[in-house]
C-alpha atoms as a PDB file:
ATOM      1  CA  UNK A   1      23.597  11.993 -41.779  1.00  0.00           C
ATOM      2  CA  UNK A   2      21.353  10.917 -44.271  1.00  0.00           C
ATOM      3  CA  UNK A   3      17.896  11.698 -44.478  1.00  0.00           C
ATOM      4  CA  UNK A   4      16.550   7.722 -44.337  1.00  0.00           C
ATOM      5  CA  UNK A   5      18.966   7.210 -41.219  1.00  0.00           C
ATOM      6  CA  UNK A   6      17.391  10.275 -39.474  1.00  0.00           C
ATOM      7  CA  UNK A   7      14.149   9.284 -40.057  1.00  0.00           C
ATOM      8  CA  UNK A   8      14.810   5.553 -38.472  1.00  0.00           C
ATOM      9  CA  UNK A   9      16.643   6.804 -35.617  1.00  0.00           C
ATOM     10  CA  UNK A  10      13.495   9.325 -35.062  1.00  0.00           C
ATOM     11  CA  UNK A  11      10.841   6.463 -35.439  1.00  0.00           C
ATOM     12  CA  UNK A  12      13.118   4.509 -32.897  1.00  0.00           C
ATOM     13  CA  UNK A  13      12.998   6.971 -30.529  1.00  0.00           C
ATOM     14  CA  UNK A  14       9.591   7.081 -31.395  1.00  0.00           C
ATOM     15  CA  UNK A  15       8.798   3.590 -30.375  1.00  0.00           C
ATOM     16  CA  UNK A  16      11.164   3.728 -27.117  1.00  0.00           C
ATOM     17  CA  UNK A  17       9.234   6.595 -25.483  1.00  0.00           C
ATOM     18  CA  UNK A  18       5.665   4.684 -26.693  1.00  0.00           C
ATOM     19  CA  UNK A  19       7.135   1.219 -24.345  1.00  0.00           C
ATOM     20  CA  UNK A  20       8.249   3.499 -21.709  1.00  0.00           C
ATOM     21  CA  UNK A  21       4.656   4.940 -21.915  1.00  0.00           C
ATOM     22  CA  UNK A  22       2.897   1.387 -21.589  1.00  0.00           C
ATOM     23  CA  UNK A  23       5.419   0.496 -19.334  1.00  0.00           C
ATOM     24  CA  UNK A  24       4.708   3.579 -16.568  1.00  0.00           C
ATOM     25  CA  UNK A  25       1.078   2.534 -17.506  1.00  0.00           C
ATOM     26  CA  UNK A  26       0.702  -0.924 -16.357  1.00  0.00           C
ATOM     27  CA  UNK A  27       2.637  -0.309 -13.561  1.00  0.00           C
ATOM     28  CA  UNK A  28       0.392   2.408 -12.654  1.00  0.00           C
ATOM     29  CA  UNK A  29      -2.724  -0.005 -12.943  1.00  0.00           C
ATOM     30  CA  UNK A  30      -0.864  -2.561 -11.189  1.00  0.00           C
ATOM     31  CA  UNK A  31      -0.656  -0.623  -8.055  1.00  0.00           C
ATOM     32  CA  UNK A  32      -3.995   0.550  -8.440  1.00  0.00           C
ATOM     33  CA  UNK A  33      -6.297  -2.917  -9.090  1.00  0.00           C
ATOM     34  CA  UNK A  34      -3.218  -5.050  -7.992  1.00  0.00           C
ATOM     35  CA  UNK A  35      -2.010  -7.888 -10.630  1.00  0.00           C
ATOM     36  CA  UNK A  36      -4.253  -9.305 -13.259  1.00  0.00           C
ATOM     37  CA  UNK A  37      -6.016 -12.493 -12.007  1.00  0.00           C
ATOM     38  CA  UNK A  38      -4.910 -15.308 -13.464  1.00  0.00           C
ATOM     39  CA  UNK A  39      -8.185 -17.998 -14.061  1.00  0.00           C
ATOM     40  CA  UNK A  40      -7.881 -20.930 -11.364  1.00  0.00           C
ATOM     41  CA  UNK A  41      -8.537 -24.346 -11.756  1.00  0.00           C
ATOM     42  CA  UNK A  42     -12.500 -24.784 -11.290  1.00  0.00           C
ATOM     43  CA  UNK A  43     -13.725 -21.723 -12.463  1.00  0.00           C
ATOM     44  CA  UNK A  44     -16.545 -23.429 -14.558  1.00  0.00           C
ATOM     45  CA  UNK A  45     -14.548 -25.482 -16.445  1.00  0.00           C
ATOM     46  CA  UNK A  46     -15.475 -28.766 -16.217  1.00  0.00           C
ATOM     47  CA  UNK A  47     -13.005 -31.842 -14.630  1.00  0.00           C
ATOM     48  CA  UNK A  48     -11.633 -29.010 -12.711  1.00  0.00           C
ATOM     49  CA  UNK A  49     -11.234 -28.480  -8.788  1.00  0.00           C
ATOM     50  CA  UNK A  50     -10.879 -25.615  -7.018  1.00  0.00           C
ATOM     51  CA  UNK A  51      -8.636 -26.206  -3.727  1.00  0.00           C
ATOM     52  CA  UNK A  52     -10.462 -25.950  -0.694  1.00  0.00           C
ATOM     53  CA  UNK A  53      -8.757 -22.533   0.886  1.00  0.00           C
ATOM     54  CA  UNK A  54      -9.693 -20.873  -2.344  1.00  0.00           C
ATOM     55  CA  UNK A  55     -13.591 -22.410  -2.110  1.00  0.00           C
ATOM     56  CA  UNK A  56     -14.206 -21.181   1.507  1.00  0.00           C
ATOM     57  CA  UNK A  57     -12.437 -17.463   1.737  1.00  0.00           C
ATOM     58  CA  UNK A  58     -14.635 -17.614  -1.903  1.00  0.00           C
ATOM     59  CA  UNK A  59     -17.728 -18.753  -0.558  1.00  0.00           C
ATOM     60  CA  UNK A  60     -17.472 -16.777   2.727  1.00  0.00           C
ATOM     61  CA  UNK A  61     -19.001 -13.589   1.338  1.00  0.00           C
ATOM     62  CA  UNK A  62     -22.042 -14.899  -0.166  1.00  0.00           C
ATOM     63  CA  UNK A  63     -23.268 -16.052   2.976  1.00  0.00           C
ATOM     64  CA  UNK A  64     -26.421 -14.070   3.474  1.00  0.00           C
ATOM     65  CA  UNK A  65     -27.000 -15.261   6.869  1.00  0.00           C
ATOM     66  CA  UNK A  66     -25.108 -17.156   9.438  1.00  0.00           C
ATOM     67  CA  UNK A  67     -26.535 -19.315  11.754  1.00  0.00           C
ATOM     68  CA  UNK A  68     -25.555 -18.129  15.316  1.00  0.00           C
ATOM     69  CA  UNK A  69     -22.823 -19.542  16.529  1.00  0.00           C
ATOM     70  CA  UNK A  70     -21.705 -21.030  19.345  1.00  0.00           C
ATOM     71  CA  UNK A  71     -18.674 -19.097  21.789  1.00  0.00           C
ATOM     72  CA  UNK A  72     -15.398 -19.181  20.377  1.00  0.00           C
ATOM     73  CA  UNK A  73     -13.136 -21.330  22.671  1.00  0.00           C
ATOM     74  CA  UNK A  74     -11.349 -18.479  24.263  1.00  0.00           C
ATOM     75  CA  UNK A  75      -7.856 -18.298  24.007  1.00  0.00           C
ATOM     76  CA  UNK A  76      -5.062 -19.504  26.309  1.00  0.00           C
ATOM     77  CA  UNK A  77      -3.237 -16.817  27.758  1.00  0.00           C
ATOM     78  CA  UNK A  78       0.168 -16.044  25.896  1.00  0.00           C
ATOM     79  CA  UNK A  79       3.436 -15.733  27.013  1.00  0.00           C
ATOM     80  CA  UNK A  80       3.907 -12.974  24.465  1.00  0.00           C
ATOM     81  CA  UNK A  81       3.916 -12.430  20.325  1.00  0.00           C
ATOM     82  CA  UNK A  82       6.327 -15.395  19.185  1.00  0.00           C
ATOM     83  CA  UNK A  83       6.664 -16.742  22.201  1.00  0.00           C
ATOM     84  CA  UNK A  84       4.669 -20.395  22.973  1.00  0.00           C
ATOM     85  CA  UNK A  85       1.491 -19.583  24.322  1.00  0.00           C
ATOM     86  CA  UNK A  86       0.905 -21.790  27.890  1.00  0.00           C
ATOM     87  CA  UNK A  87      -1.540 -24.450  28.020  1.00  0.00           C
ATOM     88  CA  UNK A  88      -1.233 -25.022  24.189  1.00  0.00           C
ATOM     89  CA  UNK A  89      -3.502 -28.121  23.328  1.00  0.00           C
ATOM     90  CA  UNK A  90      -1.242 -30.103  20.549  1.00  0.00           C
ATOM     91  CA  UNK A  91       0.404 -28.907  17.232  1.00  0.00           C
ATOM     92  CA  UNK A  92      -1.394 -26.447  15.286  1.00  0.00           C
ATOM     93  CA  UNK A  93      -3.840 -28.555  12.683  1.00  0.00           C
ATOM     94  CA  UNK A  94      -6.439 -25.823  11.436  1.00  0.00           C
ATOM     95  CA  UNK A  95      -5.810 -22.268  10.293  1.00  0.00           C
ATOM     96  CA  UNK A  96      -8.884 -20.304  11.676  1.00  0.00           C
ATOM     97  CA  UNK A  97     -10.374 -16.564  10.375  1.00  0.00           C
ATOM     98  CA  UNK A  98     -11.928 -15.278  13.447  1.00  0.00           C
ATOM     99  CA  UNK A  99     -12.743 -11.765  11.604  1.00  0.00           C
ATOM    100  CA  UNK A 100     -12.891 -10.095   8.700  1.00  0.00           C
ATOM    101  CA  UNK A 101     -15.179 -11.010   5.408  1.00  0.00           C
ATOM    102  CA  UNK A 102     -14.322 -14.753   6.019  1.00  0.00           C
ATOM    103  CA  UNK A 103     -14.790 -14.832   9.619  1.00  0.00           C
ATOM    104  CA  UNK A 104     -15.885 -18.346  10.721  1.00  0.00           C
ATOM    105  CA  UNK A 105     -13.506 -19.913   7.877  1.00  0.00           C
ATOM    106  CA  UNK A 106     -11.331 -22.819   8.550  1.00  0.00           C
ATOM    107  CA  UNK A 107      -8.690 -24.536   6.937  1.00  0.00           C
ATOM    108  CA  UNK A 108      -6.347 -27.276   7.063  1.00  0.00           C
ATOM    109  CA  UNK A 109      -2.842 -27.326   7.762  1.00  0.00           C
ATOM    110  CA  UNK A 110      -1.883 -29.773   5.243  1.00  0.00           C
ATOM    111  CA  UNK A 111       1.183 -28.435   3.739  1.00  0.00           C
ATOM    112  CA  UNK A 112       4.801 -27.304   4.895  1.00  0.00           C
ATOM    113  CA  UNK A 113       4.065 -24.264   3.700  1.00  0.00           C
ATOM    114  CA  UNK A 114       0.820 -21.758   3.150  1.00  0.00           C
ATOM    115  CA  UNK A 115       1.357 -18.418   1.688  1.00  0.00           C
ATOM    116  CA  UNK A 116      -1.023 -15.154   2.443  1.00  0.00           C
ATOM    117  CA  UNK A 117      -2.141 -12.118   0.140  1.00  0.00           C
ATOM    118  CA  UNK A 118      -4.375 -11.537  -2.896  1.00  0.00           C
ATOM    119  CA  UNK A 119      -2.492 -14.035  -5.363  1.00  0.00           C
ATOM    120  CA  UNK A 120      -4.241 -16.174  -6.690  1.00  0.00           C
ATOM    121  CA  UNK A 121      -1.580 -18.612  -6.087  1.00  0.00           C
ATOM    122  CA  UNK A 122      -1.962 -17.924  -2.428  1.00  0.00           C
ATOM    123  CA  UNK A 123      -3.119 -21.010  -0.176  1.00  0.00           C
ATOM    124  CA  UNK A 124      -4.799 -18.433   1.592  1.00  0.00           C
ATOM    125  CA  UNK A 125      -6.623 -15.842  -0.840  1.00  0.00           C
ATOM    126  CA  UNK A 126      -7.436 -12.302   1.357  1.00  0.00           C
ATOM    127  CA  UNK A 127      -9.028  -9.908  -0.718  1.00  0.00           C
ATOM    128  CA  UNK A 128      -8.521  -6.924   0.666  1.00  0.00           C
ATOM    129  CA  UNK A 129      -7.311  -3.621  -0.085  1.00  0.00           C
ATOM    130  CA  UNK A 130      -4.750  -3.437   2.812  1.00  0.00           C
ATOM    131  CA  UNK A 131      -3.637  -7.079   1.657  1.00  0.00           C
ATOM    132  CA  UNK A 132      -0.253  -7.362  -0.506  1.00  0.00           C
ATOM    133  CA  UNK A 133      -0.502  -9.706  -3.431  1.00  0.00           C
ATOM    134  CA  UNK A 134       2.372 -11.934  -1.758  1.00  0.00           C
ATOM    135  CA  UNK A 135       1.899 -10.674   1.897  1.00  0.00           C
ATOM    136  CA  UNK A 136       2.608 -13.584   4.215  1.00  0.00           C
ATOM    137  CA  UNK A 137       4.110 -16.787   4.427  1.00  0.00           C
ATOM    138  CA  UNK A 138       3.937 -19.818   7.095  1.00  0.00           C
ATOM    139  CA  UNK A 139       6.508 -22.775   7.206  1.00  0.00           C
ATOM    140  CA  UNK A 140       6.113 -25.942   9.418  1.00  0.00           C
ATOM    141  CA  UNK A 141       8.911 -27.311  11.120  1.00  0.00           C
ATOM    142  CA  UNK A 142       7.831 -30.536  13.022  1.00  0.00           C
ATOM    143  CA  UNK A 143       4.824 -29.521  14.585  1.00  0.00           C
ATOM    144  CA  UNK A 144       6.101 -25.509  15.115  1.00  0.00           C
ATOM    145  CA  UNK A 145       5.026 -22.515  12.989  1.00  0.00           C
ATOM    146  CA  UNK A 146       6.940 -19.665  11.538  1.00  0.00           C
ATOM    147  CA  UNK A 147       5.285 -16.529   9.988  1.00  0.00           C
ATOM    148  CA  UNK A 148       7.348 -14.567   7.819  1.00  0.00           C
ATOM    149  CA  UNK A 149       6.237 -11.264   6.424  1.00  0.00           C
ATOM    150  CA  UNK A 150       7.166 -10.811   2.699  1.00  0.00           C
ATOM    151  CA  UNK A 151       7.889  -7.196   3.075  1.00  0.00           C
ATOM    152  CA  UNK A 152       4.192  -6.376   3.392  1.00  0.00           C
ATOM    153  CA  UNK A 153       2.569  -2.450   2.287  1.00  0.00           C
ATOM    154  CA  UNK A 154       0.730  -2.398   5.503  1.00  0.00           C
ATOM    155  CA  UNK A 155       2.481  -5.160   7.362  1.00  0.00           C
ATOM    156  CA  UNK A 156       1.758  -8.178   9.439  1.00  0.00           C
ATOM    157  CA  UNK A 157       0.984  -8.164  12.813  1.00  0.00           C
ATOM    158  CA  UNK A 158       1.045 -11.109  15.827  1.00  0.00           C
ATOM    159  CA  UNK A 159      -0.807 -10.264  19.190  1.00  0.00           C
ATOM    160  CA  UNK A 160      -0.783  -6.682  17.679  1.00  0.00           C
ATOM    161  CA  UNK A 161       2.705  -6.440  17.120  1.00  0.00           C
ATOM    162  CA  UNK A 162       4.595  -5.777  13.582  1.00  0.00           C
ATOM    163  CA  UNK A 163       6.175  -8.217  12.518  1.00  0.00           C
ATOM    164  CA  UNK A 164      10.260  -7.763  10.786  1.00  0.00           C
ATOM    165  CA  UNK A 165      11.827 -11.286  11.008  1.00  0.00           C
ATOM    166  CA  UNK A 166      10.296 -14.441  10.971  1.00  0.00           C
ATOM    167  CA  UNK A 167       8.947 -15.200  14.185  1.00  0.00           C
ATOM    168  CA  UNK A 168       7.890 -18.625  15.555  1.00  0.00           C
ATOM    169  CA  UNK A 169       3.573 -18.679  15.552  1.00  0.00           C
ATOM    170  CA  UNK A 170       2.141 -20.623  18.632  1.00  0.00           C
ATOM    171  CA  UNK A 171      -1.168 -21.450  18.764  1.00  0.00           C
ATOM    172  CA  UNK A 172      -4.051 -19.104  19.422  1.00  0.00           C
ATOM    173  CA  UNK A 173      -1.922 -16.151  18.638  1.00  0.00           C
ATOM    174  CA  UNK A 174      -4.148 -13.817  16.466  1.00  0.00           C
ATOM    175  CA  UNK A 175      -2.324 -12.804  13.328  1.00  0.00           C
ATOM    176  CA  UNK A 176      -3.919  -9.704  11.859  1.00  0.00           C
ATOM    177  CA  UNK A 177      -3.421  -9.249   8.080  1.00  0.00           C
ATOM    178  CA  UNK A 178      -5.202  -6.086   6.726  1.00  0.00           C
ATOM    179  CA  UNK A 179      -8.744  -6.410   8.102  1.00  0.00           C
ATOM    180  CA  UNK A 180      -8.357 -10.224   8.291  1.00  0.00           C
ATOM    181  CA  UNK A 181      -7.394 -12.141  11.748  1.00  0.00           C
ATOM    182  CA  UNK A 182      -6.673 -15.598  11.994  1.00  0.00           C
ATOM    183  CA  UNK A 183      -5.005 -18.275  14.125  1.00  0.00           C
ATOM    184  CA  UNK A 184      -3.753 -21.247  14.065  1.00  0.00           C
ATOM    185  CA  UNK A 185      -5.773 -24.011  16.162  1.00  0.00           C
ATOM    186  CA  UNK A 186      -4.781 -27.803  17.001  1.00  0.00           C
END
């Protein structure tokens, strides 16, 4: 071989080992700080709106002080994780945090769908280091619930139980994600 041939077939080799390098490196800092944050829609730029899950998990640890509240309505007893809990009171309408940094937080159920984890895409932003970037997902059918786990670090649990298929959510079953628990309220 000629010399010019060697050298381009060194400096080749060269430049393979240097992507496999960055490569192992950002997935290294990946798993370590999770995925780079992507800038969302209201972050100080004006004409912009931040959607209202994002503003209250957000705004939910700069709360100082909280005004005492008043007794949560205590849950109706269950039948069981995934299994309709008795005395439900109507379709699910409000996704509720009863603990973790948010605790207090509630939101909506507008949508056929509202994913879980640290995304920024999430409808439901947890951060949390026990939280997977894509963790969770629940999909309405008519005025059911199903919570899927999207194959989860740390898992998903319903009335303390791991979740491994999608199971149907009724209401007032506390869903425990990392140190966040929320359910889902008419």
């Amino acid at each position: 071989m000629s010399e010019l041939t060697l050298m381009i077939l060194r400096i080749g080799f060269l430049l393979l080992l240097w992507f496999f390098i960055f490569a192992i490196v950002y997935a290294l800092r990946s798993d370590l700080f999770g995925a780079p944050v992507r800038r969302m829609r209201g972050d100080g730029a004006p004409g912009t709106q931040t959607p209202p899950a994002v503003q209250a998990v957000q705004a939910a640890p700069q709360q100082t002080s909280a005004p005492p509240r008043s007794p949560q309505p205590q849950a109706p007893p269950s039948a069981g994780p995934g299994l309709p809990s008795a005395g439900g009171s109507g379709p699910a309408r409000h996704l509720v945090i009863t603990s973790g940094v948010a605790s207090g937080t509630s939101i909506p159920l507008d949508d056929d769908v509202v994913t879980i984890g640290r995304s920024a895409d999430s409808t439901l932003v947890i951060v949390d280091e026990y939280t997977s970037t894509y963790h969770a997902r629940l999909n309405r059918s008519g005025d059911n619930w199903t919570l899927t786990d999207l194959d989860s670090t740390n898992g998903t649990k319903v009335d303390g139980t791991k979740v491994t298929s999608p199971v149907p959510l009724p209401t007032f079953a506390p869903v425990t994600i990392g140190t966040t628990t929320f359910e889902l309220r008419p």
